[in-house]
PDB file of N, CA and C in Angstrom:
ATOM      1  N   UNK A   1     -33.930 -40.858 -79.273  1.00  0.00           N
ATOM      2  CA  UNK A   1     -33.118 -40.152 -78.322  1.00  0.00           C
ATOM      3  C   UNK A   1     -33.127 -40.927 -77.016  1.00  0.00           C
ATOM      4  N   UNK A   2     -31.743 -40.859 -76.524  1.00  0.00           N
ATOM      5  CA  UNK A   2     -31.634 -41.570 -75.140  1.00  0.00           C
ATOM      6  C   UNK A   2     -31.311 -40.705 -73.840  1.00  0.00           C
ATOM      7  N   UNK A   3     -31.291 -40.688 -72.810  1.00  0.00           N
ATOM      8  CA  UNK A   3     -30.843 -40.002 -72.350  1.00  0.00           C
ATOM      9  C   UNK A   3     -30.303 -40.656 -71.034  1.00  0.00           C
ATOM     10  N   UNK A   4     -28.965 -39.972 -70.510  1.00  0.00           N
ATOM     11  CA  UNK A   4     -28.294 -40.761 -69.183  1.00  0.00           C
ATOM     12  C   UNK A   4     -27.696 -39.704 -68.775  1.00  0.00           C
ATOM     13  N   UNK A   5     -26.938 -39.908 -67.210  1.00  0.00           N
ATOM     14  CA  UNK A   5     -26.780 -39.293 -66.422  1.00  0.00           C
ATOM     15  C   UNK A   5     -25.315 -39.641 -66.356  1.00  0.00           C
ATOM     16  N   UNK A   6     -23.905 -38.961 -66.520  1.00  0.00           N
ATOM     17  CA  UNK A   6     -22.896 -39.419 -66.217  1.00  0.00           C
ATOM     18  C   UNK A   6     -21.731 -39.091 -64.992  1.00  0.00           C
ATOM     19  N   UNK A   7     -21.137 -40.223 -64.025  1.00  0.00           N
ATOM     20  CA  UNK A   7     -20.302 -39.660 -63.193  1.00  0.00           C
ATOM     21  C   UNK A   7     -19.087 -39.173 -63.437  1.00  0.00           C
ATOM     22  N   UNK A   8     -18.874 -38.526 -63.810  1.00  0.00           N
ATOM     23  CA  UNK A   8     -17.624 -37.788 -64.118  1.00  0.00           C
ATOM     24  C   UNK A   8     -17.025 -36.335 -62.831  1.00  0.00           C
ATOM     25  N   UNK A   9     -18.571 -36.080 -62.102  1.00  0.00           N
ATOM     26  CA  UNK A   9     -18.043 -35.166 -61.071  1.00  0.00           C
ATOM     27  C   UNK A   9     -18.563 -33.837 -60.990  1.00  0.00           C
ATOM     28  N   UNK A  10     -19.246 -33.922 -62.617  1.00  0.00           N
ATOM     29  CA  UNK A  10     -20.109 -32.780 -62.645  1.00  0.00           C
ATOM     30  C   UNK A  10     -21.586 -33.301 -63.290  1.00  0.00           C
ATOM     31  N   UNK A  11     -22.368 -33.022 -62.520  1.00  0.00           N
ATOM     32  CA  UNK A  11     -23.318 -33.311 -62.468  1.00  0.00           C
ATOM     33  C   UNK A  11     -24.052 -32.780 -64.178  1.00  0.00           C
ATOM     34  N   UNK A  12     -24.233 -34.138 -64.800  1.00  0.00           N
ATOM     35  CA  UNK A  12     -24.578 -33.374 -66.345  1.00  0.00           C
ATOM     36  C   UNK A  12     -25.589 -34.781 -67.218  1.00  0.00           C
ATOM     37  N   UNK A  13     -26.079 -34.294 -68.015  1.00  0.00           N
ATOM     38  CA  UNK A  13     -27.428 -35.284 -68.517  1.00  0.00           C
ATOM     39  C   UNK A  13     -26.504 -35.447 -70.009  1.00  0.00           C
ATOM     40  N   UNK A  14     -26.773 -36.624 -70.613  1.00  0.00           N
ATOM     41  CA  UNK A  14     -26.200 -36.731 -72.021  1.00  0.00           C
ATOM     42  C   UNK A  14     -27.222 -37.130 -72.908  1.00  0.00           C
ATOM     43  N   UNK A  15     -27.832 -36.402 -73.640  1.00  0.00           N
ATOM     44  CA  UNK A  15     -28.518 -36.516 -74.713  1.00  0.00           C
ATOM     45  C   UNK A  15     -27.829 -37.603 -75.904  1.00  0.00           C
ATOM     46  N   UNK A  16     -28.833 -38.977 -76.512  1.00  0.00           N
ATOM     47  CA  UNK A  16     -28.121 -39.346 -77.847  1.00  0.00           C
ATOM     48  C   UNK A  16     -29.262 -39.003 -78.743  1.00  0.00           C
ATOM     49  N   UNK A  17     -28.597 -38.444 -79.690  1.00  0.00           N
ATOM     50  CA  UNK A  17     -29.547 -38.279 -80.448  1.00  0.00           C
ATOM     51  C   UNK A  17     -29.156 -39.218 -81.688  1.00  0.00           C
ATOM     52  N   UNK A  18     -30.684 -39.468 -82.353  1.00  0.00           N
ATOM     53  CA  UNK A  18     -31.152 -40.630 -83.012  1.00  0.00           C
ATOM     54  C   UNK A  18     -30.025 -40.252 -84.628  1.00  0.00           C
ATOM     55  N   UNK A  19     -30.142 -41.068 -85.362  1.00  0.00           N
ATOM     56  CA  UNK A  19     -29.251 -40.976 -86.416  1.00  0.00           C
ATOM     57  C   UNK A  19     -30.227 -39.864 -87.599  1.00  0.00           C
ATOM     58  N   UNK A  20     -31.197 -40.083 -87.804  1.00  0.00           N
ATOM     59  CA  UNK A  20     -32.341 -39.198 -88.119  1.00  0.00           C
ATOM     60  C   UNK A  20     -33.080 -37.959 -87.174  1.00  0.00           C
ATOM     61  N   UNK A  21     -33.020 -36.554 -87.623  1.00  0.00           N
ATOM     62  CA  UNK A  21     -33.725 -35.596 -86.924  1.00  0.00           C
ATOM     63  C   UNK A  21     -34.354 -35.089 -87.873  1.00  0.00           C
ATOM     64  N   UNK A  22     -35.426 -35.689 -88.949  1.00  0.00           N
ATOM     65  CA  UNK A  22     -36.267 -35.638 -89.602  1.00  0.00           C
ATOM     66  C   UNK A  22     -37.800 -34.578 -88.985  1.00  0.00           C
ATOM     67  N   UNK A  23     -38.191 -33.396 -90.203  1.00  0.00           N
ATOM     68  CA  UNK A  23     -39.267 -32.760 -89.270  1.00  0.00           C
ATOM     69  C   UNK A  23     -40.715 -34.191 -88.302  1.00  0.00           C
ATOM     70  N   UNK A  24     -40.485 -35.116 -88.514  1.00  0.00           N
ATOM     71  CA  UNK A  24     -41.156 -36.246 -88.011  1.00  0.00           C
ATOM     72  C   UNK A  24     -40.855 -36.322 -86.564  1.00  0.00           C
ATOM     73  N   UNK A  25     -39.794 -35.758 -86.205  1.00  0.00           N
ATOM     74  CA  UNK A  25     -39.204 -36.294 -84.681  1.00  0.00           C
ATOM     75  C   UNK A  25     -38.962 -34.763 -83.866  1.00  0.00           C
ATOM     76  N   UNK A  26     -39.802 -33.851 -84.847  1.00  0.00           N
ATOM     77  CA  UNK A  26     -39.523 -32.305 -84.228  1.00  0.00           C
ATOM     78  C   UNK A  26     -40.323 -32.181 -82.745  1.00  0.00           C
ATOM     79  N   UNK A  27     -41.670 -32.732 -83.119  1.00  0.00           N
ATOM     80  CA  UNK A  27     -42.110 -32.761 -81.673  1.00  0.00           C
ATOM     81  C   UNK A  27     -41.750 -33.301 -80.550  1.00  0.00           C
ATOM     82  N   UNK A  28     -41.071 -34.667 -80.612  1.00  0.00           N
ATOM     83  CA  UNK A  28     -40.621 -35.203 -79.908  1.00  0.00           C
ATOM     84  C   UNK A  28     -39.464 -34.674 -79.588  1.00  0.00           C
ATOM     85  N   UNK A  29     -38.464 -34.167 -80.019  1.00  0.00           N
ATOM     86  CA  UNK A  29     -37.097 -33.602 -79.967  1.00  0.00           C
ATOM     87  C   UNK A  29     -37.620 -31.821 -79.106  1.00  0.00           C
ATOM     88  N   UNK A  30     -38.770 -31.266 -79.196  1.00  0.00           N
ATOM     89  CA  UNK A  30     -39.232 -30.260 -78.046  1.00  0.00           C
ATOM     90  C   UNK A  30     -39.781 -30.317 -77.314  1.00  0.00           C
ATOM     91  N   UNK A  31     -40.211 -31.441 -76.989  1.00  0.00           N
ATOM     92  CA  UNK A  31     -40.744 -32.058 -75.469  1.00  0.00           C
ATOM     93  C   UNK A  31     -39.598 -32.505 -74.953  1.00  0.00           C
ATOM     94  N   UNK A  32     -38.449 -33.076 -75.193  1.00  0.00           N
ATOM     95  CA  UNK A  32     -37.187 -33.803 -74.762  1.00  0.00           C
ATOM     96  C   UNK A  32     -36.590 -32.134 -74.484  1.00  0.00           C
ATOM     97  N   UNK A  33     -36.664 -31.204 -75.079  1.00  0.00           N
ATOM     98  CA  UNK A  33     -35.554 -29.941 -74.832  1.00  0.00           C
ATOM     99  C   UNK A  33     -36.542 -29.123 -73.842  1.00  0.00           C
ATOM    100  N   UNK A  34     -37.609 -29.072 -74.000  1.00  0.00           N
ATOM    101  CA  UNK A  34     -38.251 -28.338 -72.818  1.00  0.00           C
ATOM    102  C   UNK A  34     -38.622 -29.102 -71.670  1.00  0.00           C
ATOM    103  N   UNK A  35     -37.948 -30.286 -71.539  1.00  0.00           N
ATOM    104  CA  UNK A  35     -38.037 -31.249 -69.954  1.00  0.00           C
ATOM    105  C   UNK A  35     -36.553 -30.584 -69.305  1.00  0.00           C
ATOM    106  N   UNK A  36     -35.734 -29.882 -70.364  1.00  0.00           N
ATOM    107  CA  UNK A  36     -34.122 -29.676 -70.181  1.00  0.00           C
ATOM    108  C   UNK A  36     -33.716 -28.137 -69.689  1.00  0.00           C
ATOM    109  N   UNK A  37     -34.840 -27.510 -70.338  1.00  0.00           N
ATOM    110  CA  UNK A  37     -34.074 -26.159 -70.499  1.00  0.00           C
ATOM    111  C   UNK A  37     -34.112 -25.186 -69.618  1.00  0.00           C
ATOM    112  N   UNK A  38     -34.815 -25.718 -68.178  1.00  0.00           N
ATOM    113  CA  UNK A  38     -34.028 -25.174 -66.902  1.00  0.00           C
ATOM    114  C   UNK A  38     -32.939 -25.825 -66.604  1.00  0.00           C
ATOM    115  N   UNK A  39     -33.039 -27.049 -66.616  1.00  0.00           N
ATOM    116  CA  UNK A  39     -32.106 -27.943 -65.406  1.00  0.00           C
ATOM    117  C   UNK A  39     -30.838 -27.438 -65.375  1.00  0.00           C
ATOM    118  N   UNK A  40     -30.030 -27.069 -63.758  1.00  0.00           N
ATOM    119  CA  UNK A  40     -28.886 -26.439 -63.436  1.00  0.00           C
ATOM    120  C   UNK A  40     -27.864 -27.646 -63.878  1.00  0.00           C
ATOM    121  N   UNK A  41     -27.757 -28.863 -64.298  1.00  0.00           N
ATOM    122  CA  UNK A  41     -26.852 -29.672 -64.637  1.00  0.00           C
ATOM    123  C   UNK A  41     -26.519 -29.126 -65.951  1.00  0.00           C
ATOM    124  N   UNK A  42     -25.308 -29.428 -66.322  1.00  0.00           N
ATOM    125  CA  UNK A  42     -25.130 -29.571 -67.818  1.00  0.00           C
ATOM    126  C   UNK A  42     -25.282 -30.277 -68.714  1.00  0.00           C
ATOM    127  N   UNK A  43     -25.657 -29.858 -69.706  1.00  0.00           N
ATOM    128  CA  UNK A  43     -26.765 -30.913 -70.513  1.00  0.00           C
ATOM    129  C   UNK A  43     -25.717 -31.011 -71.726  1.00  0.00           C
ATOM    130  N   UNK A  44     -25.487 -32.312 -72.045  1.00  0.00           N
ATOM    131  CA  UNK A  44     -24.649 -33.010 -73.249  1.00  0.00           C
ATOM    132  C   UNK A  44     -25.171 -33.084 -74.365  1.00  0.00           C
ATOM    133  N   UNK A  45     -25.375 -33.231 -75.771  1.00  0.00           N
ATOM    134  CA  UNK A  45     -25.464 -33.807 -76.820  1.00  0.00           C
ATOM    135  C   UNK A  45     -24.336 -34.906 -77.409  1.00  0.00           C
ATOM    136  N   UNK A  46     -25.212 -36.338 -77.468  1.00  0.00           N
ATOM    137  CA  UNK A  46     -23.809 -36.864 -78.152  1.00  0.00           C
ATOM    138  C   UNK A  46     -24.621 -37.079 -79.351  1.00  0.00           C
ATOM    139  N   UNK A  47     -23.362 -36.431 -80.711  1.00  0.00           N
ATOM    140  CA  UNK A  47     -24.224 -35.701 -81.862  1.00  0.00           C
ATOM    141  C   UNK A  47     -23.626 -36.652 -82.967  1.00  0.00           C
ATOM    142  N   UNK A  48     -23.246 -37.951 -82.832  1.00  0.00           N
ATOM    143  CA  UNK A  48     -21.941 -38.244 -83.245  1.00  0.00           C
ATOM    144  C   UNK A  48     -22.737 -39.612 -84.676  1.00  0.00           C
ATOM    145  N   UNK A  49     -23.895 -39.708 -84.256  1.00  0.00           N
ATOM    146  CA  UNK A  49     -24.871 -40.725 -85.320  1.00  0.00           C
ATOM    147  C   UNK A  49     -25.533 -40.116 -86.099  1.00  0.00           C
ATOM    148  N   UNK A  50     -25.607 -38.625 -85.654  1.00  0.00           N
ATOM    149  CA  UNK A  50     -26.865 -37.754 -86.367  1.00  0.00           C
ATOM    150  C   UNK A  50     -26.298 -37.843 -88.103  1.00  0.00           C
ATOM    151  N   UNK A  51     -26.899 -38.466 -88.692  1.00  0.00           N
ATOM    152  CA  UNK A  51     -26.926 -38.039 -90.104  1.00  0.00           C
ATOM    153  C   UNK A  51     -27.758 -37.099 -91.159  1.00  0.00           C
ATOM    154  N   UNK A  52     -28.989 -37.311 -90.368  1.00  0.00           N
ATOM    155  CA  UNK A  52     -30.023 -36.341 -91.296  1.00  0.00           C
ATOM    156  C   UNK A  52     -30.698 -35.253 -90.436  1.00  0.00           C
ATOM    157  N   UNK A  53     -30.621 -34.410 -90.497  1.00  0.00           N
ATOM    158  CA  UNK A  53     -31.234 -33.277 -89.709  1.00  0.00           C
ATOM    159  C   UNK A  53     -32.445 -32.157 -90.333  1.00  0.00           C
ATOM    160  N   UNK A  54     -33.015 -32.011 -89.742  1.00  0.00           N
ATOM    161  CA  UNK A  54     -34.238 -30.962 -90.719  1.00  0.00           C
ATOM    162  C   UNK A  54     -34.213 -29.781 -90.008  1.00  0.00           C
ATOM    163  N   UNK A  55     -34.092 -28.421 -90.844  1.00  0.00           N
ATOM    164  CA  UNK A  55     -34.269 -27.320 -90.553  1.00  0.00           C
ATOM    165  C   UNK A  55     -35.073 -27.425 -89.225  1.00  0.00           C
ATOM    166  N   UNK A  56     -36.406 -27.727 -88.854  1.00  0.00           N
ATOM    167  CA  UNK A  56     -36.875 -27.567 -87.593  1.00  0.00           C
ATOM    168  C   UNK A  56     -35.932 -28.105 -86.499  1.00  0.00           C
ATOM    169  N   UNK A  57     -35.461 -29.201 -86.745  1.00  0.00           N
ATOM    170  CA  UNK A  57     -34.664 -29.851 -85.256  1.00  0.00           C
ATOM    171  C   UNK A  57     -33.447 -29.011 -85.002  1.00  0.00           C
ATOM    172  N   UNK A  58     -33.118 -28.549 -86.016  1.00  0.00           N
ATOM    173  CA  UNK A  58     -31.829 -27.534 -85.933  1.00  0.00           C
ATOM    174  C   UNK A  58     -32.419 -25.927 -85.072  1.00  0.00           C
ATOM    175  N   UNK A  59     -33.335 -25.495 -85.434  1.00  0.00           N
ATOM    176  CA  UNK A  59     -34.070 -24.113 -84.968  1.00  0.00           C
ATOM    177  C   UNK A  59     -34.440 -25.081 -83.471  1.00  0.00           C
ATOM    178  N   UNK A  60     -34.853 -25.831 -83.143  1.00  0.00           N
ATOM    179  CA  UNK A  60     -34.818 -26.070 -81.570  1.00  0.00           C
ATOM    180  C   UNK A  60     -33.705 -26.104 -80.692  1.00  0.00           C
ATOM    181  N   UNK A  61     -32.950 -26.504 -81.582  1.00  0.00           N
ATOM    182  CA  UNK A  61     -31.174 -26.751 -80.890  1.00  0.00           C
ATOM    183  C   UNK A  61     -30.693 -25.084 -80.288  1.00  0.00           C
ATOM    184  N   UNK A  62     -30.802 -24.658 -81.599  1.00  0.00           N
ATOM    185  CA  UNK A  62     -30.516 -22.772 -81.595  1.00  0.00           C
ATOM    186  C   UNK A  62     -31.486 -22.151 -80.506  1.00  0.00           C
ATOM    187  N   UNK A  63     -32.503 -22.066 -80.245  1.00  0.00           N
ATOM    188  CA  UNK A  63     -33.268 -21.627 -79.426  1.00  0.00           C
ATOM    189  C   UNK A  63     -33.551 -22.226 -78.120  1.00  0.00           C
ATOM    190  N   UNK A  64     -32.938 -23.800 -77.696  1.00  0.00           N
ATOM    191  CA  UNK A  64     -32.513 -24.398 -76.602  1.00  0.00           C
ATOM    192  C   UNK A  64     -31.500 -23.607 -75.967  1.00  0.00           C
ATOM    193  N   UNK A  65     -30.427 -23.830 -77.110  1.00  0.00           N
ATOM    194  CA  UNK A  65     -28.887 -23.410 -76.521  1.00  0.00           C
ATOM    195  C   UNK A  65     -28.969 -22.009 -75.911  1.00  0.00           C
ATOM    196  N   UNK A  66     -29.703 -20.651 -76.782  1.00  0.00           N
ATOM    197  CA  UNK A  66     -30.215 -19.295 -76.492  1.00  0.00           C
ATOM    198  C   UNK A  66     -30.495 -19.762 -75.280  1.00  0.00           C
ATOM    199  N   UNK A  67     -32.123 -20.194 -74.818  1.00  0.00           N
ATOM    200  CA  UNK A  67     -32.452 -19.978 -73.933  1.00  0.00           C
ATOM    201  C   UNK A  67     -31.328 -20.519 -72.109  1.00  0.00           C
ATOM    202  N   UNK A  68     -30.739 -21.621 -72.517  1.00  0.00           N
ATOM    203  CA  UNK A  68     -30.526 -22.443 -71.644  1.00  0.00           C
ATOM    204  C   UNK A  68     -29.071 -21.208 -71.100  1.00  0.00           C
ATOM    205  N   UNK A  69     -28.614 -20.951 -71.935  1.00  0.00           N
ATOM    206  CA  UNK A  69     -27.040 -20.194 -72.192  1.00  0.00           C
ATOM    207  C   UNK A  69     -27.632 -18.624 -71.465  1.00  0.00           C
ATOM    208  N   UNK A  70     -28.651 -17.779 -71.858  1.00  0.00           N
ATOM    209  CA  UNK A  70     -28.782 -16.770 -71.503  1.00  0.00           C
ATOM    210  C   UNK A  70     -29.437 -16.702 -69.869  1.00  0.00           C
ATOM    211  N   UNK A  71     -29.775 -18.137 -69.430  1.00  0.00           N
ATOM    212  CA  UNK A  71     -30.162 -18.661 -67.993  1.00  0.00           C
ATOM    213  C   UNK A  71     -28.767 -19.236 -67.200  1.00  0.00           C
ATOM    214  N   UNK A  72     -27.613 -18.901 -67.935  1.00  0.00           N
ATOM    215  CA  UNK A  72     -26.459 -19.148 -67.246  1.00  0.00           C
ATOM    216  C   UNK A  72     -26.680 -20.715 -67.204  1.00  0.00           C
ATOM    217  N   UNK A  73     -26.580 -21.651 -67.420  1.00  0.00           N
ATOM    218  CA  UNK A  73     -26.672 -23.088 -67.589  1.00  0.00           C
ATOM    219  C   UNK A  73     -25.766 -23.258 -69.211  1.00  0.00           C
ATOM    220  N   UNK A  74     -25.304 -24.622 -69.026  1.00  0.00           N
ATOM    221  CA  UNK A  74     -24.048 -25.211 -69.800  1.00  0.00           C
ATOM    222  C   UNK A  74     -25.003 -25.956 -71.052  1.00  0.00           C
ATOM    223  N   UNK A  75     -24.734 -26.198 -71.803  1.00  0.00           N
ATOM    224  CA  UNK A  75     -25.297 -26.996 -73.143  1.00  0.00           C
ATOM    225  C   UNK A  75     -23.725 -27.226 -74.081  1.00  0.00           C
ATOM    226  N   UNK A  76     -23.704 -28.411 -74.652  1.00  0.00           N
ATOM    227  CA  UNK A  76     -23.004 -29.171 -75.391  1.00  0.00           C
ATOM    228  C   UNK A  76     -23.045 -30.272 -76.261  1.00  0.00           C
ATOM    229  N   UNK A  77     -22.404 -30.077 -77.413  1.00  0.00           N
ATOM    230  CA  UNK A  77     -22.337 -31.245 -78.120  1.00  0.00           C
ATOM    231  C   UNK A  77     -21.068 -31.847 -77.947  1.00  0.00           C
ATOM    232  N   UNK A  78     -21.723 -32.926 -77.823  1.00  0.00           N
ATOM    233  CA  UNK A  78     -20.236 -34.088 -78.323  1.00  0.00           C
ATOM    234  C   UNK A  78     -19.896 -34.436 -79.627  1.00  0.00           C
ATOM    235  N   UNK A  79     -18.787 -34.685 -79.795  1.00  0.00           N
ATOM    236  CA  UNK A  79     -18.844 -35.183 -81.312  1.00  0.00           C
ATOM    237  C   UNK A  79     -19.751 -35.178 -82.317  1.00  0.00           C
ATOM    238  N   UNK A  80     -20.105 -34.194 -82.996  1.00  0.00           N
ATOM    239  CA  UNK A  80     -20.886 -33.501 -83.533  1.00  0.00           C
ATOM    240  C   UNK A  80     -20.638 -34.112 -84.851  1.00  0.00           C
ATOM    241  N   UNK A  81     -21.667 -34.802 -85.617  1.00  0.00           N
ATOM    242  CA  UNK A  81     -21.217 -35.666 -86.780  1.00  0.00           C
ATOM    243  C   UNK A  81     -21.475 -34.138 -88.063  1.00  0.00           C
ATOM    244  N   UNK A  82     -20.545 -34.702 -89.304  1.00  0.00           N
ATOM    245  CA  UNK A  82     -20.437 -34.068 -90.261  1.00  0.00           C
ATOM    246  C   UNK A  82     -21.739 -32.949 -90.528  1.00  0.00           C
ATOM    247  N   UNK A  83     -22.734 -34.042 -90.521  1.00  0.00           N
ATOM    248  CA  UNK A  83     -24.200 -33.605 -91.106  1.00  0.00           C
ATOM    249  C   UNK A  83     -24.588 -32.651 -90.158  1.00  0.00           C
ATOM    250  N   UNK A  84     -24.130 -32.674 -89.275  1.00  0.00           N
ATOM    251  CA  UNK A  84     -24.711 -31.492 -87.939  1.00  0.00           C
ATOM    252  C   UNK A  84     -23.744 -30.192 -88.508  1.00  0.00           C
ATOM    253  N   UNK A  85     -22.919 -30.510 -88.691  1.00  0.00           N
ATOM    254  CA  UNK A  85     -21.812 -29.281 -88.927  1.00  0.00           C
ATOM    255  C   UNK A  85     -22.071 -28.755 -90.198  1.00  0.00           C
ATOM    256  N   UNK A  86     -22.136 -29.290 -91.062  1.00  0.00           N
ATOM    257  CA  UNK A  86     -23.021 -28.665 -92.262  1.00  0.00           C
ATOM    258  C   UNK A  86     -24.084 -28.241 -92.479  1.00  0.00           C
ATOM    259  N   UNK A  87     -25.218 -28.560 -91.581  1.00  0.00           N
ATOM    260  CA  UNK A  87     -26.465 -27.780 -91.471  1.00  0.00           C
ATOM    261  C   UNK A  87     -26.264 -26.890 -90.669  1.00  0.00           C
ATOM    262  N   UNK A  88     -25.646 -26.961 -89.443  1.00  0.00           N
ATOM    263  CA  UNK A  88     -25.331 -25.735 -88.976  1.00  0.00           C
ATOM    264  C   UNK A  88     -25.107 -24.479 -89.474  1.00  0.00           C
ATOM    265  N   UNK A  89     -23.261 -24.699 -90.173  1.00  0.00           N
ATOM    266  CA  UNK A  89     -22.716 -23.880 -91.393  1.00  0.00           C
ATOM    267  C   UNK A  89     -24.329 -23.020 -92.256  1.00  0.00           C
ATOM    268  N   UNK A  90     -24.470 -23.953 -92.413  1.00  0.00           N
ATOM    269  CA  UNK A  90     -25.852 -23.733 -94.095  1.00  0.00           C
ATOM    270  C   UNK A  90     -26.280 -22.574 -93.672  1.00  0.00           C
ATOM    271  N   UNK A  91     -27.103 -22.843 -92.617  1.00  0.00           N
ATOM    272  CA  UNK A  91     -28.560 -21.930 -91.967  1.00  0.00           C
ATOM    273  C   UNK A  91     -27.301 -20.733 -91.053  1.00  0.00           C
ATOM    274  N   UNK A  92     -25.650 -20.656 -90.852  1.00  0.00           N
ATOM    275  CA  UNK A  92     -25.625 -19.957 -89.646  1.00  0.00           C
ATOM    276  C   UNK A  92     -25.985 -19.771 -88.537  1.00  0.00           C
ATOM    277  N   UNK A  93     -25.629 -21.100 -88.082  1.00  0.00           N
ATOM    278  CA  UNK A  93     -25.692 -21.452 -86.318  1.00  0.00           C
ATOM    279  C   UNK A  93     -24.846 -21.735 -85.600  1.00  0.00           C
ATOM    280  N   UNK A  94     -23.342 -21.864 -86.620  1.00  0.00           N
ATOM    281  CA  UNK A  94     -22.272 -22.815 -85.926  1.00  0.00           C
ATOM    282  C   UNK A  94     -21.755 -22.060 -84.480  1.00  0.00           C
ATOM    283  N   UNK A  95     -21.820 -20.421 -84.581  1.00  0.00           N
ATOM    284  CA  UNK A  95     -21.428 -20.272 -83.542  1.00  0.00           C
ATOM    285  C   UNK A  95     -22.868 -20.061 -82.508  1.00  0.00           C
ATOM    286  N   UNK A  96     -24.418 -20.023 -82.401  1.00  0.00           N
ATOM    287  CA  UNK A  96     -24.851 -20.229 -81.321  1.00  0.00           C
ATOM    288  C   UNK A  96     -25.154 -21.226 -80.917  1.00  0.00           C
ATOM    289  N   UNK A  97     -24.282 -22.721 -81.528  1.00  0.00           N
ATOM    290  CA  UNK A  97     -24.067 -23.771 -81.023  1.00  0.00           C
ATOM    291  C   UNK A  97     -23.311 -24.297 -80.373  1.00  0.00           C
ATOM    292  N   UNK A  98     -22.204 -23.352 -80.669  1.00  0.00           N
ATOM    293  CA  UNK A  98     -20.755 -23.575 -80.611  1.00  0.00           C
ATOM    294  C   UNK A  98     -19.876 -24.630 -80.605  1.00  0.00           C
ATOM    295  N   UNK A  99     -20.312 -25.163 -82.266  1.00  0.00           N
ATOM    296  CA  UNK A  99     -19.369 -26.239 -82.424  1.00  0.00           C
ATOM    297  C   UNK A  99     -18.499 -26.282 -83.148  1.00  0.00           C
ATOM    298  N   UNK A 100     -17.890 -25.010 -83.306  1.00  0.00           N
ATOM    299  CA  UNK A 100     -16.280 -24.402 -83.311  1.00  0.00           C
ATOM    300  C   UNK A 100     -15.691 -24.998 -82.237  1.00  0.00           C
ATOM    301  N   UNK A 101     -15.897 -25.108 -80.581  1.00  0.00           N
ATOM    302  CA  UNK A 101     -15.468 -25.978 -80.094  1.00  0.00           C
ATOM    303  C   UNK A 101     -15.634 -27.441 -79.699  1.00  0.00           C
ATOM    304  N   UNK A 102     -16.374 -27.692 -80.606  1.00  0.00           N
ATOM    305  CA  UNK A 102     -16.432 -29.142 -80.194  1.00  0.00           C
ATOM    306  C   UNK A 102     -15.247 -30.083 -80.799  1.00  0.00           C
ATOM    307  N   UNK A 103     -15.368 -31.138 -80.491  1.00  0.00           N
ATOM    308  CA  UNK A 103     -14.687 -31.598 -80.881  1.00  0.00           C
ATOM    309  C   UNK A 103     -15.446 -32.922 -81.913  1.00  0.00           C
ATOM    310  N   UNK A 104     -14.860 -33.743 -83.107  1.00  0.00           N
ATOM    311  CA  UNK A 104     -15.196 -34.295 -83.974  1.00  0.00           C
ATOM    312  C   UNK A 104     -15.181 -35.736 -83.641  1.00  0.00           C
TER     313      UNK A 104
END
């Protein structure tokens, strides 16, 4: 995972996440979301390499987005690759992810 800061005008952090979200990278992937899940910027996902995802990295995403969303703060994916959208679907998360609107 990378993370950068982009000028566009609104002040917002862009998450990349790694092509693998294997339960191997769960810890690391909730130390990276709980450095996030105050911050008043809006926080990006670019979701667009992710190929493999594991039930745990997905239940952090869901319980990021909860927390960050019910603190009035923005969370997003970008281009949300196939494999994200299908584990989503699977488990029933697509909409507290909401990547019904994302775009592909």
């Amino acid at each position: 995972m990378s993370q950068s800061k982009l000028d566009t005008g609104i002040e917002s952090t862009v998450i990349k996440l790694d092509a693998n979200l294997g339960i191997e990278q769960a810890a690391a992937l909730h130390e990276t979301l709980k450095q996030r899940v105050d911050d008043a910027d809006l926080v990006q996902f670019d979701a667009s390499e992710l190929q493999r995802i594991h039930t745990a990295a997905l239940q952090l995403f869901c319980l990021f987005c909860r927390d960050r969303r019910s603190a009035g703060h923005s969370v997003e994916f970008l281009r949300p690759s196939e494999s994200l959208r299908k584990a989503a679907a699977l488990l029933g998360a697509t909409t507290l992810l909401q990547l019904a609107k994302a775009h592909p």
